[in-house]
N, C-alpha and C. Protein backbone atom coordinates (compact mmCIF):
# COMPACT_ATOMS: atom_id res chain seq x y z
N UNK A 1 0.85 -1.17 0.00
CA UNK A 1 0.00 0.00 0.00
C UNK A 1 0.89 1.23 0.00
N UNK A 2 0.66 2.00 -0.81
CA UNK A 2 1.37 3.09 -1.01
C UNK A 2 0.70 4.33 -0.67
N UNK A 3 -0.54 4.71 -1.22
CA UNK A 3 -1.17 5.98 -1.27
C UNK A 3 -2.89 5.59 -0.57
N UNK A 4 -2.87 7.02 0.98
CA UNK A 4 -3.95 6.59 1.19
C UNK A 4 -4.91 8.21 1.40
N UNK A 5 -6.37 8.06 0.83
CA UNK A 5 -6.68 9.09 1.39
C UNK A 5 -7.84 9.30 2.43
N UNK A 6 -7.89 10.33 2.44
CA UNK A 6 -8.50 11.06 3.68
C UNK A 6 -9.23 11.94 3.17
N UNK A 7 -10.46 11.85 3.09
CA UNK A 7 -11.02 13.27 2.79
C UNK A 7 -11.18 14.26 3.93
N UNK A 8 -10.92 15.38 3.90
CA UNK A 8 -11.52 16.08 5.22
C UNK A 8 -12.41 17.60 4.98
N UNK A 9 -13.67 16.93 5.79
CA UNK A 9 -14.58 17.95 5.75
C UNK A 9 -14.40 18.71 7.54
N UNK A 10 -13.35 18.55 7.96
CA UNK A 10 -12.91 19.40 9.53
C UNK A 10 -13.65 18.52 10.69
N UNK A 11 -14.31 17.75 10.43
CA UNK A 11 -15.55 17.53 11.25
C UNK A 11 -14.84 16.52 12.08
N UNK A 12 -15.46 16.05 13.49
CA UNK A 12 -14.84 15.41 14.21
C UNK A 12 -14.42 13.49 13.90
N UNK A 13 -15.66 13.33 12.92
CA UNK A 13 -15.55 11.46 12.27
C UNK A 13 -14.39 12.12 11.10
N UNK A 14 -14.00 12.91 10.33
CA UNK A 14 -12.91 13.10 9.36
C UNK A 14 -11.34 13.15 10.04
N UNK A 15 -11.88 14.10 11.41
CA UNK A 15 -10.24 13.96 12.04
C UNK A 15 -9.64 12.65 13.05
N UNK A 16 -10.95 11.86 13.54
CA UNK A 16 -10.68 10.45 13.75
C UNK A 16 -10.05 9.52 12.61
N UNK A 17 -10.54 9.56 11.27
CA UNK A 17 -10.26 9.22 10.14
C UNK A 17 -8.94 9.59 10.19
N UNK A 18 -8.42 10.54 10.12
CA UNK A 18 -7.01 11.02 9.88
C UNK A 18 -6.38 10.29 10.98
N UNK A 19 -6.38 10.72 12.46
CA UNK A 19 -5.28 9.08 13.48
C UNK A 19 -5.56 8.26 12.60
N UNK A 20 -6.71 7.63 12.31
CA UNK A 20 -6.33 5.97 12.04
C UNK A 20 -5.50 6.22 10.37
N UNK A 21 -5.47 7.01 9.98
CA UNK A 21 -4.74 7.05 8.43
C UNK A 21 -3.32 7.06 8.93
N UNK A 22 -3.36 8.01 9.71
CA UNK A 22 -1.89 8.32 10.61
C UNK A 22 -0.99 6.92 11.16
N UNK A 23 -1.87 6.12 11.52
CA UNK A 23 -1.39 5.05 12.10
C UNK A 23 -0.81 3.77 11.03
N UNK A 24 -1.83 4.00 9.88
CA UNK A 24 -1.15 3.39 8.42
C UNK A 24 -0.18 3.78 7.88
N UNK A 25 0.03 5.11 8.06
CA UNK A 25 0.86 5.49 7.16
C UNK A 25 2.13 5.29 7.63
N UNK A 26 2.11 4.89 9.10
CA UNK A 26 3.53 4.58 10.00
C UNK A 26 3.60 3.54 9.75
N UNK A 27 2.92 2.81 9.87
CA UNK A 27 2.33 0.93 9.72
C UNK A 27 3.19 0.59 8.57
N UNK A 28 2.64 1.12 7.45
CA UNK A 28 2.98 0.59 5.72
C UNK A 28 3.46 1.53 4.96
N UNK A 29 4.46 2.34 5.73
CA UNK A 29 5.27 3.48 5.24
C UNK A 29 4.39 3.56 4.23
N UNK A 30 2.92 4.24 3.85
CA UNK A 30 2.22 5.09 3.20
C UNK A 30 2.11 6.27 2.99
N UNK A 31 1.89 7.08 2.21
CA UNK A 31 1.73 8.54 2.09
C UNK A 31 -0.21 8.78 2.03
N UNK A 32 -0.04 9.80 3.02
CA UNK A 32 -1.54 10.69 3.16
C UNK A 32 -1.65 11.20 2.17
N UNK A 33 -2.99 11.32 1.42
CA UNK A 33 -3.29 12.58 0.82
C UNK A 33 -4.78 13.00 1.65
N UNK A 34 -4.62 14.45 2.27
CA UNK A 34 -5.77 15.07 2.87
C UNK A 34 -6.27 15.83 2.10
N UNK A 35 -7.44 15.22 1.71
CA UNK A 35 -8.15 16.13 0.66
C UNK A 35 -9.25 16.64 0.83
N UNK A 36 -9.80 17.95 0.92
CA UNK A 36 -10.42 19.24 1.02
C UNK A 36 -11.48 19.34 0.13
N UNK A 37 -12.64 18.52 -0.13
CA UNK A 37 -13.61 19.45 -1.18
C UNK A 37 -13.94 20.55 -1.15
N UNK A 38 -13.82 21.79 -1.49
CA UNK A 38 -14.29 23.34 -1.05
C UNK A 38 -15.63 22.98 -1.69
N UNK A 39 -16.54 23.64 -0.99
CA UNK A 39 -17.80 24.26 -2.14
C UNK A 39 -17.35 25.21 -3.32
N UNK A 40 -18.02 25.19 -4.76
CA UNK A 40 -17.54 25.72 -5.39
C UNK A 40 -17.94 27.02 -5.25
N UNK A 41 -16.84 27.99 -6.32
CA UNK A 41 -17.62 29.47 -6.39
C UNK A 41 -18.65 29.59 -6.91
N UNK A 42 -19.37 30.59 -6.30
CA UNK A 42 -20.76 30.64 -6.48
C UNK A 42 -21.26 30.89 -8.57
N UNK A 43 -20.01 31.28 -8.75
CA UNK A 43 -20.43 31.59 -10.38
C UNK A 43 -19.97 30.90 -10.75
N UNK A 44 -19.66 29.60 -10.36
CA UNK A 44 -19.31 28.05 -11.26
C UNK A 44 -20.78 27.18 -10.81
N UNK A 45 -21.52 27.52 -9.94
CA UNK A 45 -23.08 26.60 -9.65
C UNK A 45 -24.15 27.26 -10.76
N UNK A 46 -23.56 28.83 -10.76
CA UNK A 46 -24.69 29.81 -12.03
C UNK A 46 -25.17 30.28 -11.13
N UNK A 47 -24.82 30.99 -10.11
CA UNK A 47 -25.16 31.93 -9.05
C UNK A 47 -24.20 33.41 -9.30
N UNK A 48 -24.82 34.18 -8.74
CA UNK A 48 -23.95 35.78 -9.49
C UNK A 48 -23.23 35.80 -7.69
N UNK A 49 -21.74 35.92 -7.92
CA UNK A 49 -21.11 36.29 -7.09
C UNK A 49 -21.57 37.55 -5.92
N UNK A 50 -22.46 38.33 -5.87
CA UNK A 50 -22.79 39.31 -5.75
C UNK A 50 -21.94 39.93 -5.60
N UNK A 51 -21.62 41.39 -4.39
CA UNK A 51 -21.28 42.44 -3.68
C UNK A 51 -19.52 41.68 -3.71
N UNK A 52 -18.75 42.58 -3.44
CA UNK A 52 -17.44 42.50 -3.27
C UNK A 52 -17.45 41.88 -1.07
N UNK A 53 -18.29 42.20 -1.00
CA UNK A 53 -17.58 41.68 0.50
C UNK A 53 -18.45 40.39 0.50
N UNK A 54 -18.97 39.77 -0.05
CA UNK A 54 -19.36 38.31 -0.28
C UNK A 54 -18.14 37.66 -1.07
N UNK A 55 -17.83 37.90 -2.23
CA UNK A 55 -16.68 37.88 -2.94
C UNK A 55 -15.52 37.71 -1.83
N UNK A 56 -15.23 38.60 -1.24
CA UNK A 56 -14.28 38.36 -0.21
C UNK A 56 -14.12 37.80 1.19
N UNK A 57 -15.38 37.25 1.64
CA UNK A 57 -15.62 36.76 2.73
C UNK A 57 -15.76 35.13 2.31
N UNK A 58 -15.68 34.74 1.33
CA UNK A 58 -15.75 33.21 0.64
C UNK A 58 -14.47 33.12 0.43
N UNK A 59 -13.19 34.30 -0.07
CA UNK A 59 -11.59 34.07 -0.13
C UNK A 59 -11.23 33.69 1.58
N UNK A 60 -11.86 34.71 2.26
CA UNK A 60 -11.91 34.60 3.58
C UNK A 60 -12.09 33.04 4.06
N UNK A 61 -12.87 32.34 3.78
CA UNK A 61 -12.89 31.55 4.03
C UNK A 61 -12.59 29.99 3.66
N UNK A 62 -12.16 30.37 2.26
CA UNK A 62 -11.12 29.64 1.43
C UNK A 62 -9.18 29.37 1.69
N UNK A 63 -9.50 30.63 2.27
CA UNK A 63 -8.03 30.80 3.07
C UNK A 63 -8.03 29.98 4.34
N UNK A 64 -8.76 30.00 5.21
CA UNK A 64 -9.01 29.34 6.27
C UNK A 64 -9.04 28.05 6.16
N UNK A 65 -9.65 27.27 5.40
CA UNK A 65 -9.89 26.43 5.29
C UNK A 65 -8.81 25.62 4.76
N UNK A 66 -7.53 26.41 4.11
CA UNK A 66 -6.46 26.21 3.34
C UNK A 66 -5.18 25.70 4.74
N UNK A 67 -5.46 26.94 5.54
CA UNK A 67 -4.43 27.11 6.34
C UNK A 67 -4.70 25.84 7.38
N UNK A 68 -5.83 25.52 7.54
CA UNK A 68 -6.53 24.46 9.00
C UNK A 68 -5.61 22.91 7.96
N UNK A 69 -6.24 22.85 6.78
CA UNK A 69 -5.90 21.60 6.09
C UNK A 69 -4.36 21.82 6.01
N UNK A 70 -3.17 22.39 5.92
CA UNK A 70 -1.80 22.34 5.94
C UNK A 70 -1.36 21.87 7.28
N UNK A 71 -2.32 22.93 8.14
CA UNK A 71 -2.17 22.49 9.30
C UNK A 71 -1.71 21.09 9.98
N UNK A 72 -2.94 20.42 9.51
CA UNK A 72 -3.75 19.01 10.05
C UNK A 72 -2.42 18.03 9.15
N UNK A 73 -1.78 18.41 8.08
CA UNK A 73 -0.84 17.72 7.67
C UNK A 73 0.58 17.64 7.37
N UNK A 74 0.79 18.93 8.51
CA UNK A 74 1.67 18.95 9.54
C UNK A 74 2.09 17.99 10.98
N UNK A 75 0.17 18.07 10.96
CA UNK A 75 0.55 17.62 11.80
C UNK A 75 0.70 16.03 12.09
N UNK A 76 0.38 15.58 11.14
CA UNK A 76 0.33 14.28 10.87
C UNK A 76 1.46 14.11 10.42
N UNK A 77 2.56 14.75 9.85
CA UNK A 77 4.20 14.68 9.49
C UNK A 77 5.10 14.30 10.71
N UNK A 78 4.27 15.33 12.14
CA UNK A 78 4.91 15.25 13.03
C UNK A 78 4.92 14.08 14.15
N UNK A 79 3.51 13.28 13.52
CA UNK A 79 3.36 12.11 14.08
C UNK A 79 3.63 11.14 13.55
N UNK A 80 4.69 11.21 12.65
CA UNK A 80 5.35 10.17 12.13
C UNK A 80 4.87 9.42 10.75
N UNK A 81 3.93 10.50 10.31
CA UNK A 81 3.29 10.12 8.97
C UNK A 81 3.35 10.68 7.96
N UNK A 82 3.30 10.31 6.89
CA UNK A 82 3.94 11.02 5.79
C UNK A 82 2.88 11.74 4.92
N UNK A 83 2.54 13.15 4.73
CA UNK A 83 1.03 13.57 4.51
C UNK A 83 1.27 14.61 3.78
N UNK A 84 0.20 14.90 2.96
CA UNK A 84 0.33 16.13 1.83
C UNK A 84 -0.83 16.92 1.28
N UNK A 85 -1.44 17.65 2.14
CA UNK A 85 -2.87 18.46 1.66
C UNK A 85 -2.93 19.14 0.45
N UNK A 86 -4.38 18.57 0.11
CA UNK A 86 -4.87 19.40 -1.29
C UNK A 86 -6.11 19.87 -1.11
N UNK A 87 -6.44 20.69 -1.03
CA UNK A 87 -7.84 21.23 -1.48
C UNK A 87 -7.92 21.28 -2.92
N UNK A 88 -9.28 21.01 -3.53
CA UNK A 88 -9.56 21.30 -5.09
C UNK A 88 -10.84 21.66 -4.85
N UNK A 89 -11.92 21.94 -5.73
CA UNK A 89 -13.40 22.22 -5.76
C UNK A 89 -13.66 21.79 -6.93
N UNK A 90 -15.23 21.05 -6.30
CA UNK A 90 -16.21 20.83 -7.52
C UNK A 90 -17.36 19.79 -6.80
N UNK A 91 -17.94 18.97 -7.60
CA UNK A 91 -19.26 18.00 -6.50
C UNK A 91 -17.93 16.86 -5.69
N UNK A 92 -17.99 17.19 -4.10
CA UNK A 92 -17.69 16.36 -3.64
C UNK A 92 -17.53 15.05 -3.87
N UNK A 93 -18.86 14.07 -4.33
CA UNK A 93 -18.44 12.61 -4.18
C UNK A 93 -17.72 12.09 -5.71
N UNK A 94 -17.67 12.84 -6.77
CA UNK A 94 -16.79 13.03 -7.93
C UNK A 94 -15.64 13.32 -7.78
N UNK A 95 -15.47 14.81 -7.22
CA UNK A 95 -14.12 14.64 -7.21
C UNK A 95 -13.37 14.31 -6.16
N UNK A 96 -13.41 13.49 -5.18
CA UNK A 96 -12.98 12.54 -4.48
C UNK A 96 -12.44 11.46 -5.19
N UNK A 97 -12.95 10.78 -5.77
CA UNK A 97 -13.33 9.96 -7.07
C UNK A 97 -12.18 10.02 -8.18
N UNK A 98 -12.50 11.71 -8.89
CA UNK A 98 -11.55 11.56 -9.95
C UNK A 98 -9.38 11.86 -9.16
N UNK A 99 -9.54 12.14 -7.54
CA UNK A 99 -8.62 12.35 -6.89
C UNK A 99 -8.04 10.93 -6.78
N UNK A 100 -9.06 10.18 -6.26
CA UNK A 100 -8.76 8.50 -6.27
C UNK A 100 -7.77 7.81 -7.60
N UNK A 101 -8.18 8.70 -8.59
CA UNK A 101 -7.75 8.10 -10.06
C UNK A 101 -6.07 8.81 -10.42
N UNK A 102 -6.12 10.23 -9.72
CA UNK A 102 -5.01 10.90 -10.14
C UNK A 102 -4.11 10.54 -9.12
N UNK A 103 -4.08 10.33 -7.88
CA UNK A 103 -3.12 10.09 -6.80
C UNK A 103 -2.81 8.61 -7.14
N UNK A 104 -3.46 7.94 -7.93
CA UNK A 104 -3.31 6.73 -7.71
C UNK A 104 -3.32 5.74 -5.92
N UNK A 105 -4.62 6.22 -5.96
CA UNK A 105 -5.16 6.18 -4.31
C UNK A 105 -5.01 4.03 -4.21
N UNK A 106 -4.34 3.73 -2.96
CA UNK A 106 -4.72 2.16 -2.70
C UNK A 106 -5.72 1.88 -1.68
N UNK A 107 -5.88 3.03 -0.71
CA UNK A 107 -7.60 2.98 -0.06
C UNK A 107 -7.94 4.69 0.41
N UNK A 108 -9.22 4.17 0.93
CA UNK A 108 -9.63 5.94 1.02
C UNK A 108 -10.29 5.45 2.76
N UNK A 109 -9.58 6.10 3.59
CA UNK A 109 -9.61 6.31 5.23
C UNK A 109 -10.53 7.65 5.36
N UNK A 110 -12.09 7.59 5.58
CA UNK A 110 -12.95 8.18 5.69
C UNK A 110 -14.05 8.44 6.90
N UNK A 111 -14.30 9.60 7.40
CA UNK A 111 -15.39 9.54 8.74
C UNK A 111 -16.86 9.48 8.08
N UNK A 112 -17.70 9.03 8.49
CA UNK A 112 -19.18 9.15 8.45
C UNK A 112 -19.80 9.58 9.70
N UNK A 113 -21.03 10.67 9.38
CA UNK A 113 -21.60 11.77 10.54
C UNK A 113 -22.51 11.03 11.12
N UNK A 114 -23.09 9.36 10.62
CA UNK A 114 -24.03 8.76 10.91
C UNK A 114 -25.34 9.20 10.48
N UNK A 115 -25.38 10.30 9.82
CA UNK A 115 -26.72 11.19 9.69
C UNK A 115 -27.66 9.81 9.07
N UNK A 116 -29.27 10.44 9.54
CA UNK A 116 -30.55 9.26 8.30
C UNK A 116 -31.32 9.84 8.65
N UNK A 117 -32.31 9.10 8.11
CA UNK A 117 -33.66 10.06 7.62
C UNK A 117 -34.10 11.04 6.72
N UNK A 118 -34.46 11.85 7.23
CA UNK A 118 -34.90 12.99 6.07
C UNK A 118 -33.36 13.68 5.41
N UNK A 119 -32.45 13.91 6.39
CA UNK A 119 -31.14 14.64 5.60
C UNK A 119 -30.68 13.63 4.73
N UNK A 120 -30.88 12.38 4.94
CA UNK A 120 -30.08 11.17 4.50
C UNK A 120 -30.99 11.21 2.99
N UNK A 121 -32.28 11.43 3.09
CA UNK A 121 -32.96 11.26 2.05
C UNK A 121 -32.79 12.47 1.12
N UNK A 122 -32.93 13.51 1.75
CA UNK A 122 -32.87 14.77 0.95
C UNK A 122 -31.47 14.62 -0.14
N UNK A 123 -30.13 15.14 0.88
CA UNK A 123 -28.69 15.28 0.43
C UNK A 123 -28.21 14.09 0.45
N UNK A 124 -28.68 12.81 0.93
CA UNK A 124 -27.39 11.41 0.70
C UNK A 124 -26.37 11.69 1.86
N UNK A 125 -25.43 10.74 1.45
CA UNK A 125 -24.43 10.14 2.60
C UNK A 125 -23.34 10.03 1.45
N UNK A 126 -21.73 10.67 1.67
CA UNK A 126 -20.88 11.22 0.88
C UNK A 126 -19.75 9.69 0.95
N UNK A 127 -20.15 9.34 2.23
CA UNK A 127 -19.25 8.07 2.58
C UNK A 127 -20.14 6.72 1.82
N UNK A 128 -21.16 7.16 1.67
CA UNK A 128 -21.66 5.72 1.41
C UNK A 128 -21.61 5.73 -0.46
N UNK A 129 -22.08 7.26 -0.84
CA UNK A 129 -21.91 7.18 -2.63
C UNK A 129 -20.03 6.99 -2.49
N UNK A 130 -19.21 7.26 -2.11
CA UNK A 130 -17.93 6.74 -2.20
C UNK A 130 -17.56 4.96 -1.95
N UNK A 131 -18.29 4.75 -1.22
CA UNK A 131 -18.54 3.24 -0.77
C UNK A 131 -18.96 2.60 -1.73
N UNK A 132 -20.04 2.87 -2.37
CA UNK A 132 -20.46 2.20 -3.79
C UNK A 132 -19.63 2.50 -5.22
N UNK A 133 -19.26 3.92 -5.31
CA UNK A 133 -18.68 3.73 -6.84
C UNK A 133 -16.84 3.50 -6.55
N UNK A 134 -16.49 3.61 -5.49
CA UNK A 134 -14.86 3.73 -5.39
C UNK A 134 -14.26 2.37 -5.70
N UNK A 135 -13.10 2.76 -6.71
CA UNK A 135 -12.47 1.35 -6.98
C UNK A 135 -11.42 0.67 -6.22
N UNK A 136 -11.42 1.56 -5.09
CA UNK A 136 -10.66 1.31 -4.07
C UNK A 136 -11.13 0.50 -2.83
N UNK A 137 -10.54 -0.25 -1.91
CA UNK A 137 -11.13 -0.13 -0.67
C UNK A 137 -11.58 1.10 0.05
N UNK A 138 -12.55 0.81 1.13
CA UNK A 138 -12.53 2.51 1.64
C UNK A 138 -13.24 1.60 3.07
N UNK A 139 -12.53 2.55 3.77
CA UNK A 139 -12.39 2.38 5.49
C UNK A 139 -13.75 3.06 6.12
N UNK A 140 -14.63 3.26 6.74
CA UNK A 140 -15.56 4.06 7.35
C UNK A 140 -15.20 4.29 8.95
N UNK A 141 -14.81 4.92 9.29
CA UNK A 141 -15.07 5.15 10.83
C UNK A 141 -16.37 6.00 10.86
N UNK A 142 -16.85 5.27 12.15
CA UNK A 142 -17.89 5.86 12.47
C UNK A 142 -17.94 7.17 13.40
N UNK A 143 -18.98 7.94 13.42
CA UNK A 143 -18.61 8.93 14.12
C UNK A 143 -19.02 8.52 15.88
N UNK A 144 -18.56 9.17 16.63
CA UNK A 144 -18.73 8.64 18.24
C UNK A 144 -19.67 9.01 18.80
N UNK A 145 -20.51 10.09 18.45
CA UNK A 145 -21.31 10.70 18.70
C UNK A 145 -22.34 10.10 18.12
N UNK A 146 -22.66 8.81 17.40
CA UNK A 146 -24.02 8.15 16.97
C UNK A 146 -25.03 7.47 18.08
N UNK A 147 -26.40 7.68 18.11
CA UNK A 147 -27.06 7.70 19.13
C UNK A 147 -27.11 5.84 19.40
């Protein structure tokens, strides 16, 4: 096993996901890839960017989101794992997917929020459409907080 990823949406089942990736990647001298779906810009969905401080409060928070993910694979360098953040944008459970194909991914180490019901029905489950089309293995940790 060479290449493993991690998607991370910040959330607490994604950064559990990351120890146990952490722990592979020491395991089977593997390399992390922590990968970041951003939401896209609003004038790539066909939404008008509006006002300049919307415009800049989405860099605002593109930045953030940049700096937390370097962070997180730092810090996983420092725990003895070998890790390399990317953020990209576009539909999450795709480009996860087409990331799987370009990293040449050998499994994908993933959290699930446990969510069901109506959210489950409305928006889906990101771990489970990855679960079905990924040509990879893929790991689920569950989140701890499931009732």
């Amino acid at each position: 096993m060479n290449n493993i990823l991690v998607p991370m949406d910040f959330s607490a089942p994604a950064k559990d996901a990351l120890t146990l990736a952490i722990y592979f990647s020491t395991t089977l001298k593997a390399k992390i890839w922590l990968v970041h779906v951003a939401a896209p810009d609003p004038d790539f969905v066909g939404f008008k960017t509006g006002p300049t401080y919307i415009r800049e409060h989405r860099a605002d928070i593109l930045k953030q989101e940049h700096a937390d993910l370097q962070a997180m694979a730092r810090d996983a360098v420092e725990k003895g794992g070998d890790a390399e953040a990317l953020m990209v944008q576009g539909p999450t459970t795709e480009t996860l997917l087409e990331e799987v194909e370009r990293l040449q991914i050998d499994m994908i180490v993933m959290g699930s929020h446990g969510r069901s019901g109506l959210y489950k029905a409305f928006v889906g489950s990101v771990s489970e459409q990855v679960l079905e089309k990924s040509p990879v293995p893929v790991l689920i940790v569950p989140s701890k907080e499931r009732p």
